[in-house]
Protein backbone atom coordinates (compact mmCIF):
# COMPACT_ATOMS: atom_id res chain seq x y z
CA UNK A 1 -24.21 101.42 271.90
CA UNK A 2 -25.72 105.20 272.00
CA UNK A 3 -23.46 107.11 274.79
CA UNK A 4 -24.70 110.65 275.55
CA UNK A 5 -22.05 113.81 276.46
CA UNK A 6 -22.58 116.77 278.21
CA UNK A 7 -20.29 119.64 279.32
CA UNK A 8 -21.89 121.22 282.53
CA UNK A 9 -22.13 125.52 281.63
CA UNK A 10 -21.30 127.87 284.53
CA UNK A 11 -24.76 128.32 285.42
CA UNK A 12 -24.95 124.51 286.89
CA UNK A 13 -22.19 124.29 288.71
CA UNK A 14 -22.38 122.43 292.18
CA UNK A 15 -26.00 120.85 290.74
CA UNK A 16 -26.76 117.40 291.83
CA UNK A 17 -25.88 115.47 288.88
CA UNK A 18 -29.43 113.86 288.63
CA UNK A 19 -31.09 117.33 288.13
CA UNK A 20 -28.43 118.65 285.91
CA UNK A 21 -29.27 115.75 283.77
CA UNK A 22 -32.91 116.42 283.92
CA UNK A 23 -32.68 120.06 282.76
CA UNK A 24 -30.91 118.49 279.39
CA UNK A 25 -34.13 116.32 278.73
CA UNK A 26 -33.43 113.02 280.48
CA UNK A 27 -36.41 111.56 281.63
CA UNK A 28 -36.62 110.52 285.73
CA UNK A 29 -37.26 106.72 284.18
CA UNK A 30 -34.12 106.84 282.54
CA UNK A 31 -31.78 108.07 284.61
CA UNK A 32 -33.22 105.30 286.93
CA UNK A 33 -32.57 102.55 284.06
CA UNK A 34 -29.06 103.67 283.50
CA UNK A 35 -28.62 103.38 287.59
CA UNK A 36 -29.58 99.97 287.92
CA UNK A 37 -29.77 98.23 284.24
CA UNK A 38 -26.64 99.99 282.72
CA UNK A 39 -23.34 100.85 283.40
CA UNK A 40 -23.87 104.08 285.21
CA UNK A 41 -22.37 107.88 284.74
CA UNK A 42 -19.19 109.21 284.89
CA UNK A 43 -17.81 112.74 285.25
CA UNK A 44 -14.46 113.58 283.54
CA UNK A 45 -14.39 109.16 283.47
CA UNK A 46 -14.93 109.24 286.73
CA UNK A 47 -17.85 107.14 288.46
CA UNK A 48 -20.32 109.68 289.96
CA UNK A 49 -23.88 108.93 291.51
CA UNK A 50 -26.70 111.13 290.60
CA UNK A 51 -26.98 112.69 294.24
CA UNK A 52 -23.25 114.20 293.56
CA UNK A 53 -22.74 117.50 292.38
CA UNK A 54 -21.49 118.36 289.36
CA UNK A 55 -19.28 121.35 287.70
CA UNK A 56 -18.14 123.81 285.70
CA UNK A 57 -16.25 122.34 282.17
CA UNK A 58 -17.01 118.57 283.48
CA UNK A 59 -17.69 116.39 280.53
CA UNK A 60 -21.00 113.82 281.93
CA UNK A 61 -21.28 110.69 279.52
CA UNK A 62 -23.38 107.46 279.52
CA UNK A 63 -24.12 104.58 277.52
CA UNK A 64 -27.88 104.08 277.03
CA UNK A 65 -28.79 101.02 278.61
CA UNK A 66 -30.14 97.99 276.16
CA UNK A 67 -33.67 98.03 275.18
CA UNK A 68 -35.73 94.69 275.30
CA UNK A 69 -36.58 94.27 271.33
CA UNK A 70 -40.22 94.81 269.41
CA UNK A 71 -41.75 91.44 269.71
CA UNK A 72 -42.94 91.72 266.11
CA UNK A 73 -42.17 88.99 263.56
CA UNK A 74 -39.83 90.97 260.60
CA UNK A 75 -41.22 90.59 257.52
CA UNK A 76 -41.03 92.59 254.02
CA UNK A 77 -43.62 95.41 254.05
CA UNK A 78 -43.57 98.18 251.37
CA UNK A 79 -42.23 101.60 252.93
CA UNK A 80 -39.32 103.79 252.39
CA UNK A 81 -36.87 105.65 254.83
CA UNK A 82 -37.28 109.35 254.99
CA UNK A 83 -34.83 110.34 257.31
CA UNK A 84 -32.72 108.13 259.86
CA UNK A 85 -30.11 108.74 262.70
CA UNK A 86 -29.38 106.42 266.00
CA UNK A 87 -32.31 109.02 267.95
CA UNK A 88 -34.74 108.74 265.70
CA UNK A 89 -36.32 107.85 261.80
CA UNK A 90 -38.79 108.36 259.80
CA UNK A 91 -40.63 106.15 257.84
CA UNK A 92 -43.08 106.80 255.05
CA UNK A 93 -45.86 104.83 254.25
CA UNK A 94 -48.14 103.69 251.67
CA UNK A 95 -51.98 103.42 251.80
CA UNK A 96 -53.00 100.31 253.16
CA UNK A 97 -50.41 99.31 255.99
CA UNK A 98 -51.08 99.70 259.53
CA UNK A 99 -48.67 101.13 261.52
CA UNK A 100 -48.62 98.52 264.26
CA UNK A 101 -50.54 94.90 265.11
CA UNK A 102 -53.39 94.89 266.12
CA UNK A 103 -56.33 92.06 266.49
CA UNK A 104 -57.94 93.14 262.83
CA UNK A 105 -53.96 93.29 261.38
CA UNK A 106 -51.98 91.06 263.20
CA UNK A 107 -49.19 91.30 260.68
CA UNK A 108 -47.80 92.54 257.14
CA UNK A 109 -47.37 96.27 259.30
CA UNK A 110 -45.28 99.05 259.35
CA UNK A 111 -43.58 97.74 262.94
CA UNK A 112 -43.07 94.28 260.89
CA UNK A 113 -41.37 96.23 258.09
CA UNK A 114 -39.28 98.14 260.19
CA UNK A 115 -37.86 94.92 262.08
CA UNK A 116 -37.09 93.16 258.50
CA UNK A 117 -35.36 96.30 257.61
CA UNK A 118 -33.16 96.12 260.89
CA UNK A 119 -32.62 93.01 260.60
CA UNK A 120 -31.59 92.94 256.78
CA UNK A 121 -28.60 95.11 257.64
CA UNK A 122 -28.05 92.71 260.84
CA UNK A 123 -29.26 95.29 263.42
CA UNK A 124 -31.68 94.90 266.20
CA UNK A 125 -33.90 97.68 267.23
CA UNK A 126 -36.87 98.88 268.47
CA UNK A 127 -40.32 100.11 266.68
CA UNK A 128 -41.49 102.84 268.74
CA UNK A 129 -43.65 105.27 266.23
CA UNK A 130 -44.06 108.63 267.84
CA UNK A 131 -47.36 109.54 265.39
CA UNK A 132 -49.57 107.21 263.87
CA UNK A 133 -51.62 107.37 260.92
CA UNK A 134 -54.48 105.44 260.11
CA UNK A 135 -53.89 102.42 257.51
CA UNK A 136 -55.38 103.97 254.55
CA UNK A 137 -53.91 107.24 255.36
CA UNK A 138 -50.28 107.53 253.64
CA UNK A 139 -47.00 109.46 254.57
CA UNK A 140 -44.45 110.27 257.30
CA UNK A 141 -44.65 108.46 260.42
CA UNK A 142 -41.77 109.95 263.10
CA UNK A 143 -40.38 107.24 265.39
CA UNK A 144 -37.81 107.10 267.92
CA UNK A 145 -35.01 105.00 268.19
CA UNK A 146 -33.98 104.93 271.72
CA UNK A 147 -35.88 105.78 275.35
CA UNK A 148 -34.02 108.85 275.50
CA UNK A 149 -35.44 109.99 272.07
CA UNK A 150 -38.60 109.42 272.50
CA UNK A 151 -40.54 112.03 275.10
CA UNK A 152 -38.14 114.87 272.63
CA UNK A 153 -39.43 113.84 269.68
CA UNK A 154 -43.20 113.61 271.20
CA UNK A 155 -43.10 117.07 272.56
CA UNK A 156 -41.37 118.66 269.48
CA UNK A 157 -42.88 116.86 266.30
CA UNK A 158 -45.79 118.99 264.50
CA UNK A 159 -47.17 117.62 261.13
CA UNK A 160 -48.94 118.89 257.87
CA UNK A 161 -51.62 116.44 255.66
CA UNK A 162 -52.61 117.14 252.39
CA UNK A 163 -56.08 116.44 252.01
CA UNK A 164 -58.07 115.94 248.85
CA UNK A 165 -61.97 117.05 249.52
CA UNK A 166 -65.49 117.37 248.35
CA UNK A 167 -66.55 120.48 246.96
CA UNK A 168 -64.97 123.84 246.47
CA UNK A 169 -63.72 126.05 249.39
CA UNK A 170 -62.93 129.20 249.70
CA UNK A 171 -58.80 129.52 248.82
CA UNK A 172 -56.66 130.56 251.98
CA UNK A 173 -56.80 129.68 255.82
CA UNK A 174 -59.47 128.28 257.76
CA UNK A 175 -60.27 126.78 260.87
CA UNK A 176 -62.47 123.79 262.62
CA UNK A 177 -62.74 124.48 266.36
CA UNK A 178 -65.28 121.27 267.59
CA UNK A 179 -65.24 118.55 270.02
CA UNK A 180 -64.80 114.87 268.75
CA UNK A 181 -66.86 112.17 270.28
CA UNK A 182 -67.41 108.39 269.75
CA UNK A 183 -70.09 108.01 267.24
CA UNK A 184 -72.78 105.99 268.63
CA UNK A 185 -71.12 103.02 270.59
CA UNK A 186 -69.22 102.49 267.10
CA UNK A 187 -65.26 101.74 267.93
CA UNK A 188 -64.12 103.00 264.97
CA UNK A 189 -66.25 106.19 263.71
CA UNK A 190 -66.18 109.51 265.32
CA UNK A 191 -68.44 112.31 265.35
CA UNK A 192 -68.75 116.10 266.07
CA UNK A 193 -70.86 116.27 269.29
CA UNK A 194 -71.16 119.09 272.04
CA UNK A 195 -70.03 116.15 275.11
CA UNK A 196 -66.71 115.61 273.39
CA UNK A 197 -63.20 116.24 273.28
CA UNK A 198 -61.99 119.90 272.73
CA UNK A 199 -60.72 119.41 268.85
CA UNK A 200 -59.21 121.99 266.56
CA UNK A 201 -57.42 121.92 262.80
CA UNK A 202 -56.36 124.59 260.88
CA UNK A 203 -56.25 124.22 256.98
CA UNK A 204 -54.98 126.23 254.32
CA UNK A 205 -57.02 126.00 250.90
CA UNK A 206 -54.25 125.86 248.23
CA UNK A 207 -56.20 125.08 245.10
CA UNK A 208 -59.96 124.52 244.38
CA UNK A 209 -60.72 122.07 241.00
CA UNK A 210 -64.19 121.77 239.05
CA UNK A 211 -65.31 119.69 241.97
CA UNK A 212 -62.62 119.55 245.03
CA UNK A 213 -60.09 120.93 246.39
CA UNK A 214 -56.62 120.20 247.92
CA UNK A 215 -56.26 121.47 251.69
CA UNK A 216 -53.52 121.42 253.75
CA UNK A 217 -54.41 121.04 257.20
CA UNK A 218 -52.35 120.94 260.77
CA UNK A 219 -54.14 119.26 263.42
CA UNK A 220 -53.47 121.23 266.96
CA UNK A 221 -55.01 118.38 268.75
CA UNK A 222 -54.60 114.58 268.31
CA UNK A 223 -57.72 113.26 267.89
CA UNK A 224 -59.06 109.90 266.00
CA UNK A 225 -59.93 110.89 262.65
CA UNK A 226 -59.54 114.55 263.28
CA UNK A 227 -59.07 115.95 259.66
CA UNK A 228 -61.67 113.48 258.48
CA UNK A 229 -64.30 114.48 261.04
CA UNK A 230 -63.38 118.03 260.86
CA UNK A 231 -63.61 118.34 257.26
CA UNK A 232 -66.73 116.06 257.01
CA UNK A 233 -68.66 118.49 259.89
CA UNK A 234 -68.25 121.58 257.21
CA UNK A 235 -69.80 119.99 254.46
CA UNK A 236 -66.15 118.51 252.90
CA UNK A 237 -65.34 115.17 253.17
CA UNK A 238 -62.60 113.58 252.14
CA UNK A 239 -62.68 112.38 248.63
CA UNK A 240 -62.67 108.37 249.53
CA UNK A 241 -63.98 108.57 252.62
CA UNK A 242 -67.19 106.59 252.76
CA UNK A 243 -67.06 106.70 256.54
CA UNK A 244 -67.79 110.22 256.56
CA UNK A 245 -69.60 110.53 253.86
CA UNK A 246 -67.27 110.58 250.90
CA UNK A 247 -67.54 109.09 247.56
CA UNK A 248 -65.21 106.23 246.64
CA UNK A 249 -65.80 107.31 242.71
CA UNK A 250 -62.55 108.98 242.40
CA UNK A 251 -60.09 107.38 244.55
CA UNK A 252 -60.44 104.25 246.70
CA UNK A 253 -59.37 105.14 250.15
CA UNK A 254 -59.50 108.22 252.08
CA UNK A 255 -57.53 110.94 250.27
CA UNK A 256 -55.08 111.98 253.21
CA UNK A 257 -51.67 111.81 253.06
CA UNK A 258 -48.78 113.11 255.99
CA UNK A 259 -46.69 115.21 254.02
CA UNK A 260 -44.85 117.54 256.67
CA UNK A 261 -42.93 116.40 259.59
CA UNK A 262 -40.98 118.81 261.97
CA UNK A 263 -39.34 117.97 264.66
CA UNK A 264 -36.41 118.98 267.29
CA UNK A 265 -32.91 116.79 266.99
CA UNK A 266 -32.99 115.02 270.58
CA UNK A 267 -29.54 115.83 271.32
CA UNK A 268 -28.78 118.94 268.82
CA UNK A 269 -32.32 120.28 269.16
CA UNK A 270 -31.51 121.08 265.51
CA UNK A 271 -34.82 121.71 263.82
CA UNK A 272 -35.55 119.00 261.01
CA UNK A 273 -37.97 118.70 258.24
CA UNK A 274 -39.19 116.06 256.44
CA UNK A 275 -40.95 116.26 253.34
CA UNK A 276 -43.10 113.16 251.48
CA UNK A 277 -45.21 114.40 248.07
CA UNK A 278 -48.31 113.46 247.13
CA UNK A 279 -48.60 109.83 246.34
CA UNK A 280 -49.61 108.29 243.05
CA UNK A 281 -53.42 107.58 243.74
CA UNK A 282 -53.93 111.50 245.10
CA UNK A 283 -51.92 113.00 242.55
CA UNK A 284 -53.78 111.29 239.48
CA UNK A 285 -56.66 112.98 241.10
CA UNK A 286 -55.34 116.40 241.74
CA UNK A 287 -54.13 116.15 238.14
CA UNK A 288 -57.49 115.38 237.02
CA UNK A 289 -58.90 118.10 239.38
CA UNK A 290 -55.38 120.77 238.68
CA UNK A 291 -55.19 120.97 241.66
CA UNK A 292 -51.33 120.85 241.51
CA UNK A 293 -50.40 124.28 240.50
CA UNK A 294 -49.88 127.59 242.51
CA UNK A 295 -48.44 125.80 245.45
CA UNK A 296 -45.31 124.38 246.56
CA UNK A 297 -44.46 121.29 249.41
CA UNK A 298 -41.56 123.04 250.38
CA UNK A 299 -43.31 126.59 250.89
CA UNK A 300 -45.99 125.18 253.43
CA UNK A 301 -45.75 125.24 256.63
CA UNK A 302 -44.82 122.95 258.77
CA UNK A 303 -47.63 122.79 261.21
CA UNK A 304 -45.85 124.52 264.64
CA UNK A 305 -48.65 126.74 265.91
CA UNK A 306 -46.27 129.98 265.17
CA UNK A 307 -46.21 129.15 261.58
CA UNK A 308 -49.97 129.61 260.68
């Protein structure tokens, strides 16, 4: 059981206890779950409803309620833990796992993974990914661990790819401002098209080989196959990417991989940084390409708007 602590400042004394809790982060739903499906809040240990005020040095706990479980059947999937705490983890994954069911994968998924890993140290939990990557992209995939967690780590998490493409670029920054549409009536492909979404990535060239070159690019909007469409519209596509126009030659999947993840503690708001290197498929080929030197993981940014 996750309980939460708070010790009202000065400046909220004589708040209504359901606003003071608001101001720390706690969503209206669940301050209305812990009402009626938990066990309440308390003030000093002291029952107190939300429309009661609260002061000065009072110490406000409660327990988060219990969360119905993933309905996902566990099984062993292929992934590694990055970073874990009781508000949130993060998972990184190979090429080749989805991160969730869905009708074309109804199994052998990240969220199946995650339950078999729960359940092999005889937990129970939820799988409630925060960013998801598409199944032959690889990397870090932030996910929250309780309801609290969750709209904190959405509003704080900001990622970096590494992206192996086409040709040579120019080394240093760049930028794709373009809108994303639907390709055609296609459910899967995307396209850059004047009717659609307001899209932008910024990149950083950080080495250019005898035929492509490794990017590392921070998408400032979330769209399907952003980085992919972006880099395909300026004449780059990703190495692998035969959907937009890449050549399978030299790799056999899309060469993107999450390799950044920044985020805000929940509860601390402690700033936290996960790091995943190239995998073994992209790094044969920026070997092949040297693409690998001049550059650091740790030295990049981590893909908050202020960093670029």
């Amino acid at each position: 059981m996750t309980v939460l602590r708070y010790t009202v400042p000065p400046e909220k004394d004589g708040c209504r206890l359901g606003l003071f809790l608001r101001t720390q982060g706690v969503t209206a739903g669940l301050i209305k779950s812990v009402k009626y499906d938990g066990d309440g809040f308390f003030a000093d240990g002291r029952p107190v409803r939300t429309n009661e005020p609260v002061h000065t040095g009072q110490c406000i706990h409660f327990a988060l309620p219990p969360e119905q479980e993933t309905s996902v059947t566990p099984q062993p999937v292929p992934f590694s833990v990055a970073y874990e705490d009781e508000f949130a983890a993060v998972l990184d994954k190979p090429a080749g796992i989805a991160v969730h069911p869905t009708l074309n994968y109804p199994d052998g998924t990240l969220a199946n993974g995650w339950l078999h890993y729960l359940q092999a140290q005889g937990r129970t939990g939820v799988f409630r990914p925060i960013n998801r990557i598409d199944k032959n992209t690889s990397g870090l995939v932030l996910c929250a661990q309780n309801a609290f967690a969750a709209p904190l780590l959405a509003a704080s998490a900001h990622k970096c790819y590494l992206a192996i493409v086409q040709g040579t670029l120019p080394l240093g920054p760049g930028r794709v401002e373009a809108p994303i549409a639907r390709r055609g009536d296609s459910i899967i492909g995307r396209c850059v098209r004047e009717d659609g979404k307001y899209s932008l990535t910024e990149y950083t060239v950080l080495a250019v080989g005898h035929s492509h070159s490794l990017a590392a690019c921070c998408p400032r909007t979330g769209r399907t196959h952003q980085i992919r469409v972006h880099m395909a519209y300026i004449g780059h596509p990703l190495a692998g990417d035969t959907l937009y126009g890449g050549s399978d030659a030299v790799i056999h999947r899309h060469a993107l991989h999450c390799g950044i993840l920044c985020f805000s503690h929940p509860l601390t708001g402690q700033a936290l940084r996960v790091e995943s290197p190239l995998p073994a498929d992209m790094a044969a080929l920026a070997q092949a390409e040297q693409l690998l030197d001049g550059w650091q993981l740790s030295a990049l940014p981590c893909g908050a708007p202020d960093e670029t």
